[in-house]
N, C-alpha and C. Protein backbone atom coordinates (compact mmCIF):
# COMPACT_ATOMS: atom_id res chain seq x y z
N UNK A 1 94.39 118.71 135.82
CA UNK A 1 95.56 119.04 135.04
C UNK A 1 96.36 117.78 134.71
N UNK A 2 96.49 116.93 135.61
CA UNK A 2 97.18 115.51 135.41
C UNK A 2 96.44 114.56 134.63
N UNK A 3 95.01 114.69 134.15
CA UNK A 3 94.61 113.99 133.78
C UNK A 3 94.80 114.32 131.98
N UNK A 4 95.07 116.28 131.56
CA UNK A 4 94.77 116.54 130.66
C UNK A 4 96.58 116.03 130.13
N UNK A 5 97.43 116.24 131.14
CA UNK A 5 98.56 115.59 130.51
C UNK A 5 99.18 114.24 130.19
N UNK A 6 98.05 113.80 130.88
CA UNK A 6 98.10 111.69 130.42
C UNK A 6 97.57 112.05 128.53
N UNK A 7 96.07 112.98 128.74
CA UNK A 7 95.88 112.45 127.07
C UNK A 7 96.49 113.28 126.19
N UNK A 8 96.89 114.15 126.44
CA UNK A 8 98.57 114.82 125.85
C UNK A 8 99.49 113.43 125.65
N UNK A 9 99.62 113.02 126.44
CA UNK A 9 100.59 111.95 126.44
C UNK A 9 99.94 110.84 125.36
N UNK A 10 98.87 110.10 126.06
CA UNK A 10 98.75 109.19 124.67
C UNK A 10 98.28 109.37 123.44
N UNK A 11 97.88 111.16 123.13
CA UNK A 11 97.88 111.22 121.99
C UNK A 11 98.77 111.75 121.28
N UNK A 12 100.00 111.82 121.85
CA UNK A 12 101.24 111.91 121.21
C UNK A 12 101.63 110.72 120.48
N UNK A 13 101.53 109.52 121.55
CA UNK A 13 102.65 108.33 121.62
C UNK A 13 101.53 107.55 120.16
N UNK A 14 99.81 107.97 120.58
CA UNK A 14 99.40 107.44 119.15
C UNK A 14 99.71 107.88 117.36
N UNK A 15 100.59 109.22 117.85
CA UNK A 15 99.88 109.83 116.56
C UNK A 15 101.87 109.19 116.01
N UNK A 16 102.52 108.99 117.22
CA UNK A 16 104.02 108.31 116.77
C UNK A 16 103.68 107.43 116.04
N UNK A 17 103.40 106.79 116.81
CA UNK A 17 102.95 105.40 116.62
C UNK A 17 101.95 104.78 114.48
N UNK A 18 101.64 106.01 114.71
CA UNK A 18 100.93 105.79 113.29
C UNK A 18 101.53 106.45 112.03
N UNK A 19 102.51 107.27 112.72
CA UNK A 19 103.55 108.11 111.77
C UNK A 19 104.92 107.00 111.80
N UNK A 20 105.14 105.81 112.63
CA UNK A 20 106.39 104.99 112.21
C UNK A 20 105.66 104.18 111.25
N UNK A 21 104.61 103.35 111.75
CA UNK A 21 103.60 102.56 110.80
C UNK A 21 103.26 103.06 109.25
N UNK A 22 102.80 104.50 109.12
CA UNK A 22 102.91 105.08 107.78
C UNK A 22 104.44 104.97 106.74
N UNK A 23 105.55 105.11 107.59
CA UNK A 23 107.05 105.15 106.62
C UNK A 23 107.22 103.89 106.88
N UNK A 24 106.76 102.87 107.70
CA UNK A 24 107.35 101.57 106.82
C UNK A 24 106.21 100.97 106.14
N UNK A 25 105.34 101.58 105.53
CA UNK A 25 104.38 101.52 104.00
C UNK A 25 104.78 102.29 103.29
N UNK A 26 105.62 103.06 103.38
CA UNK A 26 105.64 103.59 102.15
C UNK A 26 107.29 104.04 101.28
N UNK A 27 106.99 103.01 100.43
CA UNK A 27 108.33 102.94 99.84
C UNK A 27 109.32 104.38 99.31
N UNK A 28 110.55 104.05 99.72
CA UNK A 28 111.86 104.78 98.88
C UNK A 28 111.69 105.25 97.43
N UNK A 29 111.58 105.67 96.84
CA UNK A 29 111.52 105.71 95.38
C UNK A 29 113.25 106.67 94.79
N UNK A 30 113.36 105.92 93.87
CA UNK A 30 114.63 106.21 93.06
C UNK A 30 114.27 107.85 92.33
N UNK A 31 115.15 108.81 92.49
CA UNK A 31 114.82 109.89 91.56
C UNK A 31 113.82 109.72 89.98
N UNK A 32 112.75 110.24 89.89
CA UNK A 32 112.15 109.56 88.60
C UNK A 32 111.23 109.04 88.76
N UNK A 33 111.17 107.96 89.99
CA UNK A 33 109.69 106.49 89.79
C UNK A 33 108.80 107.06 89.91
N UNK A 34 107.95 106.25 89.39
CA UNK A 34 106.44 106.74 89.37
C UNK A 34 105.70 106.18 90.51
N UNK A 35 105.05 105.77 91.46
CA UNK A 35 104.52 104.78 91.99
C UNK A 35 103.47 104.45 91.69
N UNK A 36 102.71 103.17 91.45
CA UNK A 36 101.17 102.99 90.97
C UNK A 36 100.51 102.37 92.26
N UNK A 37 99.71 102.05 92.56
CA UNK A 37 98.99 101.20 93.77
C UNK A 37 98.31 100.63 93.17
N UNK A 38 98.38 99.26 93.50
CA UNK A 38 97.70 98.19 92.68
C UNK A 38 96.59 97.58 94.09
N UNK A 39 95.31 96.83 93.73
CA UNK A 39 94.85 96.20 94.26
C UNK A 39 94.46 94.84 93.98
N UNK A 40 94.54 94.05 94.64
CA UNK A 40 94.99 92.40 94.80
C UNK A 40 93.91 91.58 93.29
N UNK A 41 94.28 91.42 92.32
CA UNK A 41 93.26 91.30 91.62
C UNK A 41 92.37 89.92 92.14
N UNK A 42 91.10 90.32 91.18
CA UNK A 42 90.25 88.75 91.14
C UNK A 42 90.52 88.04 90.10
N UNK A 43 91.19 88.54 89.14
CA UNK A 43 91.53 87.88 88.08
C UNK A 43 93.40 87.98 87.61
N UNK A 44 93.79 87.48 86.74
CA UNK A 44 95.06 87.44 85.92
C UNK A 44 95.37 88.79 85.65
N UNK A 45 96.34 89.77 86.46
CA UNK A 45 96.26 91.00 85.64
C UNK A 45 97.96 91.08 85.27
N UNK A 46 97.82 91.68 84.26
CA UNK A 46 98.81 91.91 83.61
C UNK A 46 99.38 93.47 82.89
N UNK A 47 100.78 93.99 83.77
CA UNK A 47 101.55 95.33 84.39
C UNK A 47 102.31 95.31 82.84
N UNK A 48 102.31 95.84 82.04
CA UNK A 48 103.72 96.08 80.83
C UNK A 48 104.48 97.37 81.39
N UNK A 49 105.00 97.69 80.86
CA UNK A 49 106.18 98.94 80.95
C UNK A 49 107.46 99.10 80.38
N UNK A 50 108.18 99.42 80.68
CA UNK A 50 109.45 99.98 80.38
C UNK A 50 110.59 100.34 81.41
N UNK A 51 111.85 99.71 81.60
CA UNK A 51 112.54 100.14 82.85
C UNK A 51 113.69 101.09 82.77
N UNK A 52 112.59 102.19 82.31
CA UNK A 52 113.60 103.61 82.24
C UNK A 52 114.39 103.79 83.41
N UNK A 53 115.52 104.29 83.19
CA UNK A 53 116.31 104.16 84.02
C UNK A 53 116.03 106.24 84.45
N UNK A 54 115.42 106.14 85.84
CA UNK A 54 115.13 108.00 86.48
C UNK A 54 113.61 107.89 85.89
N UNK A 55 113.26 106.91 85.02
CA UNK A 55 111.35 107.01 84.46
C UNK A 55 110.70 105.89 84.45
N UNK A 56 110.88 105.04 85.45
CA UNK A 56 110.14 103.93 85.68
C UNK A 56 109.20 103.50 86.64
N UNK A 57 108.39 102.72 86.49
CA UNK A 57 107.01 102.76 87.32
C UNK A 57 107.67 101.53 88.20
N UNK A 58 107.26 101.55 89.47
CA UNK A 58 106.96 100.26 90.81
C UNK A 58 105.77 100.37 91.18
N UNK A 59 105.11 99.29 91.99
CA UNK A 59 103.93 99.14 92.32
C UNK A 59 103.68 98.19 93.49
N UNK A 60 103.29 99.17 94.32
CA UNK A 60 102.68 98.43 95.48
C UNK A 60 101.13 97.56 95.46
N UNK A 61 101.39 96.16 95.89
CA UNK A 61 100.42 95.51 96.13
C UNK A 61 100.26 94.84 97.43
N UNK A 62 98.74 95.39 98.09
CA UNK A 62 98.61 94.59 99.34
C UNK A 62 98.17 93.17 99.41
N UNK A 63 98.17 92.38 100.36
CA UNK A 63 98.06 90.94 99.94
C UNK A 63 98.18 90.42 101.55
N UNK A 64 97.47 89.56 102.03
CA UNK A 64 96.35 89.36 103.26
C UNK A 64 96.80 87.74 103.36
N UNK A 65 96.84 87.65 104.74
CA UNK A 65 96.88 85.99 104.82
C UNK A 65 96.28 85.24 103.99
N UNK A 66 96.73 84.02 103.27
CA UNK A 66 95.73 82.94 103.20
C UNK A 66 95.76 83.13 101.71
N UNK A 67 95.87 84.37 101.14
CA UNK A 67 95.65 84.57 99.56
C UNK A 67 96.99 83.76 99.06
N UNK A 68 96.65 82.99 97.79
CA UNK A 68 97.36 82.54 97.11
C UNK A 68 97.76 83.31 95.64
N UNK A 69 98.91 83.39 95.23
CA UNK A 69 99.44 83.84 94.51
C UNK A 69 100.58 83.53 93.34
N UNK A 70 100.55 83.60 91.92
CA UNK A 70 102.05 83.44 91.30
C UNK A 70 102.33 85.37 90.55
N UNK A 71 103.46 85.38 90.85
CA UNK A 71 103.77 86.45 90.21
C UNK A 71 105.28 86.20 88.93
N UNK A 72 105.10 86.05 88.02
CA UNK A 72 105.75 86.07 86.77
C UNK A 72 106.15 87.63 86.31
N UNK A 73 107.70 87.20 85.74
CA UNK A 73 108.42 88.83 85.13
C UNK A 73 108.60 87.65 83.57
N UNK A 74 108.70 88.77 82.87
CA UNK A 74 109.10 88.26 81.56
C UNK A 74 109.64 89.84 80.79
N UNK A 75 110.89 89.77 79.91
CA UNK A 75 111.61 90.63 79.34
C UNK A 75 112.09 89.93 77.91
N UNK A 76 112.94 90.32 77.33
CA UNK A 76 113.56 90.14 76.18
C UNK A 76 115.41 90.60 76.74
N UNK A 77 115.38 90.98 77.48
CA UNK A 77 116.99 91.75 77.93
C UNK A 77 116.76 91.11 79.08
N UNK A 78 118.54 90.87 78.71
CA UNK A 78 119.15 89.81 79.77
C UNK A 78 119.60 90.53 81.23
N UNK A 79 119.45 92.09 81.25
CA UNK A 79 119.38 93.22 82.25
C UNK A 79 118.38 93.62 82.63
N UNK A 80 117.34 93.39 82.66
CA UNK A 80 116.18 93.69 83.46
C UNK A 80 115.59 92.97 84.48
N UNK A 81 115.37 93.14 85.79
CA UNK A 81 115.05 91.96 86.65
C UNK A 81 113.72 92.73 87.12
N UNK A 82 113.31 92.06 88.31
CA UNK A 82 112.27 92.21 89.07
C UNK A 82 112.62 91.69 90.18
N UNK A 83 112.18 92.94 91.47
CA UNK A 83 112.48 92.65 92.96
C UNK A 83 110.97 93.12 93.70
N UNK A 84 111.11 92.02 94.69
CA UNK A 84 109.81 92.34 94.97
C UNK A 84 110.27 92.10 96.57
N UNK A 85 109.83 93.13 97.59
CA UNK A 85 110.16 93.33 98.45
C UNK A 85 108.79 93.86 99.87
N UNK A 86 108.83 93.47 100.81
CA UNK A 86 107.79 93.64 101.76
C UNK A 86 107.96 94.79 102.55
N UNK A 87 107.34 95.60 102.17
CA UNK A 87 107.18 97.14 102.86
C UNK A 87 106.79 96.93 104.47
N UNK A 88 106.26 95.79 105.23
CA UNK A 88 106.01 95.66 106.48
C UNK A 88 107.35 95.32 107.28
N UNK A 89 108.26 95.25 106.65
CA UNK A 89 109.69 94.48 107.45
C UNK A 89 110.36 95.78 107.29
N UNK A 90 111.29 96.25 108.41
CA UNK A 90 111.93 97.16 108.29
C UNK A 90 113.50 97.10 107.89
N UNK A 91 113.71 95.50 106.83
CA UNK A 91 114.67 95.70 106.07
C UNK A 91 114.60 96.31 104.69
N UNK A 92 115.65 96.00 104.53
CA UNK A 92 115.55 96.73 102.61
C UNK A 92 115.77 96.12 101.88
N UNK A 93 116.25 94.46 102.44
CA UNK A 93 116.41 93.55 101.41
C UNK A 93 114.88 93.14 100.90
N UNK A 94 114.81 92.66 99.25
CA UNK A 94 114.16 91.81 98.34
C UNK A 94 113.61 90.70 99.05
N UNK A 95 112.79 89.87 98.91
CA UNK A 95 112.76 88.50 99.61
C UNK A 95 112.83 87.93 97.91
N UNK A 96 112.37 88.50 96.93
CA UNK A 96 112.56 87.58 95.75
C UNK A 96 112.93 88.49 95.25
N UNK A 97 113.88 88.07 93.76
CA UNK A 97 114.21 89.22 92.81
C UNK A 97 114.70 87.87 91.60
N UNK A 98 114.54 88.49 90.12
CA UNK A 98 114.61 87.39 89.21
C UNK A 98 116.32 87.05 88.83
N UNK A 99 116.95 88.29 89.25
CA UNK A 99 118.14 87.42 89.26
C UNK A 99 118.79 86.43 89.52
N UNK A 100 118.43 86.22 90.89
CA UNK A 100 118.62 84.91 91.35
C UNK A 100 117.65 83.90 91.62
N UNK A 101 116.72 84.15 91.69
CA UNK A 101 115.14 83.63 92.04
C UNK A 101 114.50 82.32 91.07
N UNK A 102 114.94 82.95 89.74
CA UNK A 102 114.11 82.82 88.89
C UNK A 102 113.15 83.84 88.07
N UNK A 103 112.45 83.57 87.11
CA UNK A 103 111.26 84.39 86.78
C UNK A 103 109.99 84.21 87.17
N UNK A 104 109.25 82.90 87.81
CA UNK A 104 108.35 83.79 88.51
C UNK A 104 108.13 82.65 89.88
N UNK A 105 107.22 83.51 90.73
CA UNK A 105 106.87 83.79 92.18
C UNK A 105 105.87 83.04 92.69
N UNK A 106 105.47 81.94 93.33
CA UNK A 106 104.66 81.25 93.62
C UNK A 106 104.11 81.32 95.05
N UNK A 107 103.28 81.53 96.51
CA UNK A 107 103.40 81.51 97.46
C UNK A 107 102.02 81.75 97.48
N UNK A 108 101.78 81.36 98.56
CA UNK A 108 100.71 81.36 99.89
C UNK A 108 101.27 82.30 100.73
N UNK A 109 100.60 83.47 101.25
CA UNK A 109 100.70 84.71 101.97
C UNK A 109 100.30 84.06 103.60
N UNK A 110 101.54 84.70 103.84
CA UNK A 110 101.57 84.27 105.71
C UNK A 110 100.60 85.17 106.52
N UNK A 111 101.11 86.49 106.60
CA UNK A 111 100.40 87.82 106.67
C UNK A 111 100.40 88.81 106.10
N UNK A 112 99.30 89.86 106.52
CA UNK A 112 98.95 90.65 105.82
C UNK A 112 100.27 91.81 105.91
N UNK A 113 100.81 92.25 104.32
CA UNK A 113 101.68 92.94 103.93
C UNK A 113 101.23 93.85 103.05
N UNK A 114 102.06 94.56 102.40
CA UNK A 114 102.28 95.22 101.65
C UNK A 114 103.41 95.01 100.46
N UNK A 115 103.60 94.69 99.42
CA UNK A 115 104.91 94.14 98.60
C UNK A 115 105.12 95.52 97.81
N UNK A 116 106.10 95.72 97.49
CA UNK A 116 106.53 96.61 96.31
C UNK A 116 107.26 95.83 95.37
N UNK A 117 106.82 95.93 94.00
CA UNK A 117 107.28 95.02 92.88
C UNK A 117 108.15 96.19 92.19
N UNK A 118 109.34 96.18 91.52
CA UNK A 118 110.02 97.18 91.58
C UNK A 118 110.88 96.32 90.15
N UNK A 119 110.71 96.39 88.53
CA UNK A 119 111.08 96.22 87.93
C UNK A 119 112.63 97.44 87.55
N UNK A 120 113.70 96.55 87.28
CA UNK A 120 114.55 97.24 87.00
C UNK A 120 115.95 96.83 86.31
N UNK A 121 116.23 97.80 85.76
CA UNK A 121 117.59 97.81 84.91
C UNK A 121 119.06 97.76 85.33
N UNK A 122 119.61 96.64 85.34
CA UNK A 122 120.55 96.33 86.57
C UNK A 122 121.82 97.54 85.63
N UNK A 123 122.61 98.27 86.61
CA UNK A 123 123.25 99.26 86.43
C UNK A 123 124.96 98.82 86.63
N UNK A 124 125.02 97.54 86.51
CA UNK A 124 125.78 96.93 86.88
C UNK A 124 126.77 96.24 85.64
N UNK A 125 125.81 95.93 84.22
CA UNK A 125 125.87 95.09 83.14
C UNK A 125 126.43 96.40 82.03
N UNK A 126 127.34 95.89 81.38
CA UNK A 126 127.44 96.21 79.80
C UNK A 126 126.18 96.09 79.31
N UNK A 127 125.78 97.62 78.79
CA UNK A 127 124.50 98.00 78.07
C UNK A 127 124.25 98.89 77.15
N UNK A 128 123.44 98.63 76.49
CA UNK A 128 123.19 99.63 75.26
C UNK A 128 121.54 100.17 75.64
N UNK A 129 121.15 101.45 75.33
CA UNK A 129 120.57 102.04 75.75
C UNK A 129 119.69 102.16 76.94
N UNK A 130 119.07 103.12 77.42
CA UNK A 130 118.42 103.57 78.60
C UNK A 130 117.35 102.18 79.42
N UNK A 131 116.96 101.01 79.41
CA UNK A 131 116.02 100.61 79.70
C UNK A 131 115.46 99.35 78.62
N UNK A 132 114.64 98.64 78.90
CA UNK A 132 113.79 97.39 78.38
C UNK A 132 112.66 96.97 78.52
N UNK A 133 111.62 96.62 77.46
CA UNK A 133 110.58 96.36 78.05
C UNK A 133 110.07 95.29 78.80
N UNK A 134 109.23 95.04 79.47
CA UNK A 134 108.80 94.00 80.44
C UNK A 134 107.47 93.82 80.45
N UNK A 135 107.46 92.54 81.11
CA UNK A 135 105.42 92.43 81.53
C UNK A 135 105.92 91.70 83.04
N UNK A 136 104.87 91.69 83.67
CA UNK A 136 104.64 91.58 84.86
C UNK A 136 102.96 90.74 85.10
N UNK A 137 103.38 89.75 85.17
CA UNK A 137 101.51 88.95 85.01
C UNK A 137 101.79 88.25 87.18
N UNK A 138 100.25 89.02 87.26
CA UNK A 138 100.16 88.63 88.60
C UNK A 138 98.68 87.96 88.87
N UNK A 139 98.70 86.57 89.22
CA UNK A 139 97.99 85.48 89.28
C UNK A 139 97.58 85.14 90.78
N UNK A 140 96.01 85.32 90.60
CA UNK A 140 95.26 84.67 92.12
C UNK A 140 94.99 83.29 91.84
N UNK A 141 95.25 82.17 92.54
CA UNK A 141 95.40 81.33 92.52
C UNK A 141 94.92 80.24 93.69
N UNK A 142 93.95 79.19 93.22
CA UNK A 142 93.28 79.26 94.58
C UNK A 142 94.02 78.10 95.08
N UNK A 143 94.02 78.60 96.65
CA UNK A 143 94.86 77.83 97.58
C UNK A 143 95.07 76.12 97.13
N UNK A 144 95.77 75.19 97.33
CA UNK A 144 95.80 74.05 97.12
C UNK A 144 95.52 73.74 98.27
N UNK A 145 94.60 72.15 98.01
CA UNK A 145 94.45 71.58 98.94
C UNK A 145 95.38 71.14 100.13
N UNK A 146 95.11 71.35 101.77
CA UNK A 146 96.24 70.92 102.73
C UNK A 146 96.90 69.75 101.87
N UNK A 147 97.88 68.97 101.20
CA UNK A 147 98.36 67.59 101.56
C UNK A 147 98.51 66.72 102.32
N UNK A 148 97.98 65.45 102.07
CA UNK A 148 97.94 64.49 102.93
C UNK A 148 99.35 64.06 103.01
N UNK A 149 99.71 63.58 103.99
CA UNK A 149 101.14 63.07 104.08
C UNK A 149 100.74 61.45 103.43
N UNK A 150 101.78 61.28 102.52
CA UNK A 150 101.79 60.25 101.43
C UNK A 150 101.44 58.66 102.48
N UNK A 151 100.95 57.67 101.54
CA UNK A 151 100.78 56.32 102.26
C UNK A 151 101.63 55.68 102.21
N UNK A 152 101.98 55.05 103.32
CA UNK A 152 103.11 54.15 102.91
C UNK A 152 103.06 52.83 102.42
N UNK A 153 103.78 53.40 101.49
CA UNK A 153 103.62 51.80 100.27
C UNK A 153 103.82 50.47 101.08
N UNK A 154 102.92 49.34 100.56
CA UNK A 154 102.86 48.09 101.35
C UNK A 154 104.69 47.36 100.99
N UNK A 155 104.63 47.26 101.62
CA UNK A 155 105.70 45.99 101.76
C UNK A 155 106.02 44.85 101.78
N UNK A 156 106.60 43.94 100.75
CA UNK A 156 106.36 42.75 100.78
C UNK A 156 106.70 42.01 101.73
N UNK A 157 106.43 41.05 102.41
CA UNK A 157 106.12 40.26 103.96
C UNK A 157 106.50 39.22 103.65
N UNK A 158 107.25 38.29 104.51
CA UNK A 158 106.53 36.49 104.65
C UNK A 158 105.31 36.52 105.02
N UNK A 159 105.05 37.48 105.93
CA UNK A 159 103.84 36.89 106.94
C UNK A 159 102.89 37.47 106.35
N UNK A 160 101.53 36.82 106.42
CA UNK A 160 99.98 37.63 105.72
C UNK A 160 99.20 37.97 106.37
N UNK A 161 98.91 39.34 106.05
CA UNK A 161 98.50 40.58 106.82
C UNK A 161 97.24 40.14 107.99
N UNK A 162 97.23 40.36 109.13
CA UNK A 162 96.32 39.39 110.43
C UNK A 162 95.10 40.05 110.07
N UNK A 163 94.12 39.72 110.06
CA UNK A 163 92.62 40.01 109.93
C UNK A 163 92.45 41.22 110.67
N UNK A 164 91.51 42.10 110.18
CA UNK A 164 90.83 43.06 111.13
C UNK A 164 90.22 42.36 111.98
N UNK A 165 90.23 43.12 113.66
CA UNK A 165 89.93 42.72 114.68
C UNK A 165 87.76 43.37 115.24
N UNK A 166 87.46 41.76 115.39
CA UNK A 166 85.95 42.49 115.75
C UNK A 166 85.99 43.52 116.80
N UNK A 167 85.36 44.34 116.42
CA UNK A 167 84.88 45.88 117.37
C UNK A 167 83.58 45.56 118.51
C-alpha cells in the first residue's frame, strides 16, 4: 500500500511538473491573435501581415543553443513595432522590441528557448486607422568565427628587438 502511494505521489508531482513547463510555453494571446508556430528556418524566411488591432497574427519560434540568428521588422508606420519575448523565463518583459531596440535583431542563442515575436500597433500614439502593414525577415546565419583577441601593435623602441633564443 505504501509503495502504491509513493507512485501516486510521483506521478502527481510529474504530471505538475509538466503542466507548469507547458504554461510557460505557451503564450498569453490578446483577444483576437492568431498564433502561428514557426520552425527555425534553413533559409531567409520572410512573415508579412498586418497589425490588426483584436486580428493579428504572433509567432512562436524555437531556437537551440549555438544557432545564430538576425531578425529584422520593417513597416511604413511610425506605430507599429515588434517585441520579441522568451516564453522560457517566467517574466513578461520583451528582451527586444523595435521601439527602443532598433529594427533588427542580431544574436547567437545561449539556450534552448522558445521566442514569441509579437508584431504590434502601439495603442498609445495619435492614429488613423485600425493597424499597418509589416514584414518580418528572419535570418540563419552562420556562427562567426570565435575572435582572436587583437595583436598588439609593435611599438616603437630605442632598443632592437633581442634575437630569438636557440631551443
Amino acid at each position: 500500500m505504501k509503495d502504491h502511494s509513493v507512485r501516486t505521489l510521483i506521478a502527481a508531482a510529474a504530471l505538475f511538473l509538466l503542466t507548469v513547463s507547458a504554461i510557460a510555453q505557451t503564450p498569453q494571446l490578446d483577444p483576437g491573435e492568431k498564433l502561428e508556430k514557426l520552425q527555425f528556418p534553413a533559409v531567409t524566411m520572410q512573415l508579412k501581415g498586418w497589425t490588426k488591432f483584436g486580428n493579428g497574427h504572433v509567432y512562436t519560434l524555437p531556437v537551440r543553443a549555438g544557432q545564430h540568428l538576425k531578425i529584422s521588422f520593417s513597416t511604413k508606420s511610425k506605430f507599429a513595432f515588434l517585441a520579441i519575448f522568451d516564453l522560457s523565463k517566467p517574466d513578461d518583459e520583451a528582451f527586444f522590441g523595435t521601439d527602443e531596440d532598433g529594427m533588427s535583431f542580431e544574436t547567437t542563442i545561449k539556450e534552448n528557448a522558445t521566442w514569441l515575436l509579437r508584431p504590434y500597433y502601439s495603442k498609445v500614439s495619435p492614429r488613423r486607422g485600425l493597424g499597418a502593414p509589416f514584414s518580418i525577415l528572419i535570418e540563419p546565419l552562420v556562427a562567426a568565427p570565435p575572435a582572436k583577441p587583437p595583436a598588439e601593435p609593435e611599438r616603437p623602441s630605442l632598443f632592437p628587438k633581442a634575437p630569438p633564443k636557440p631551443q
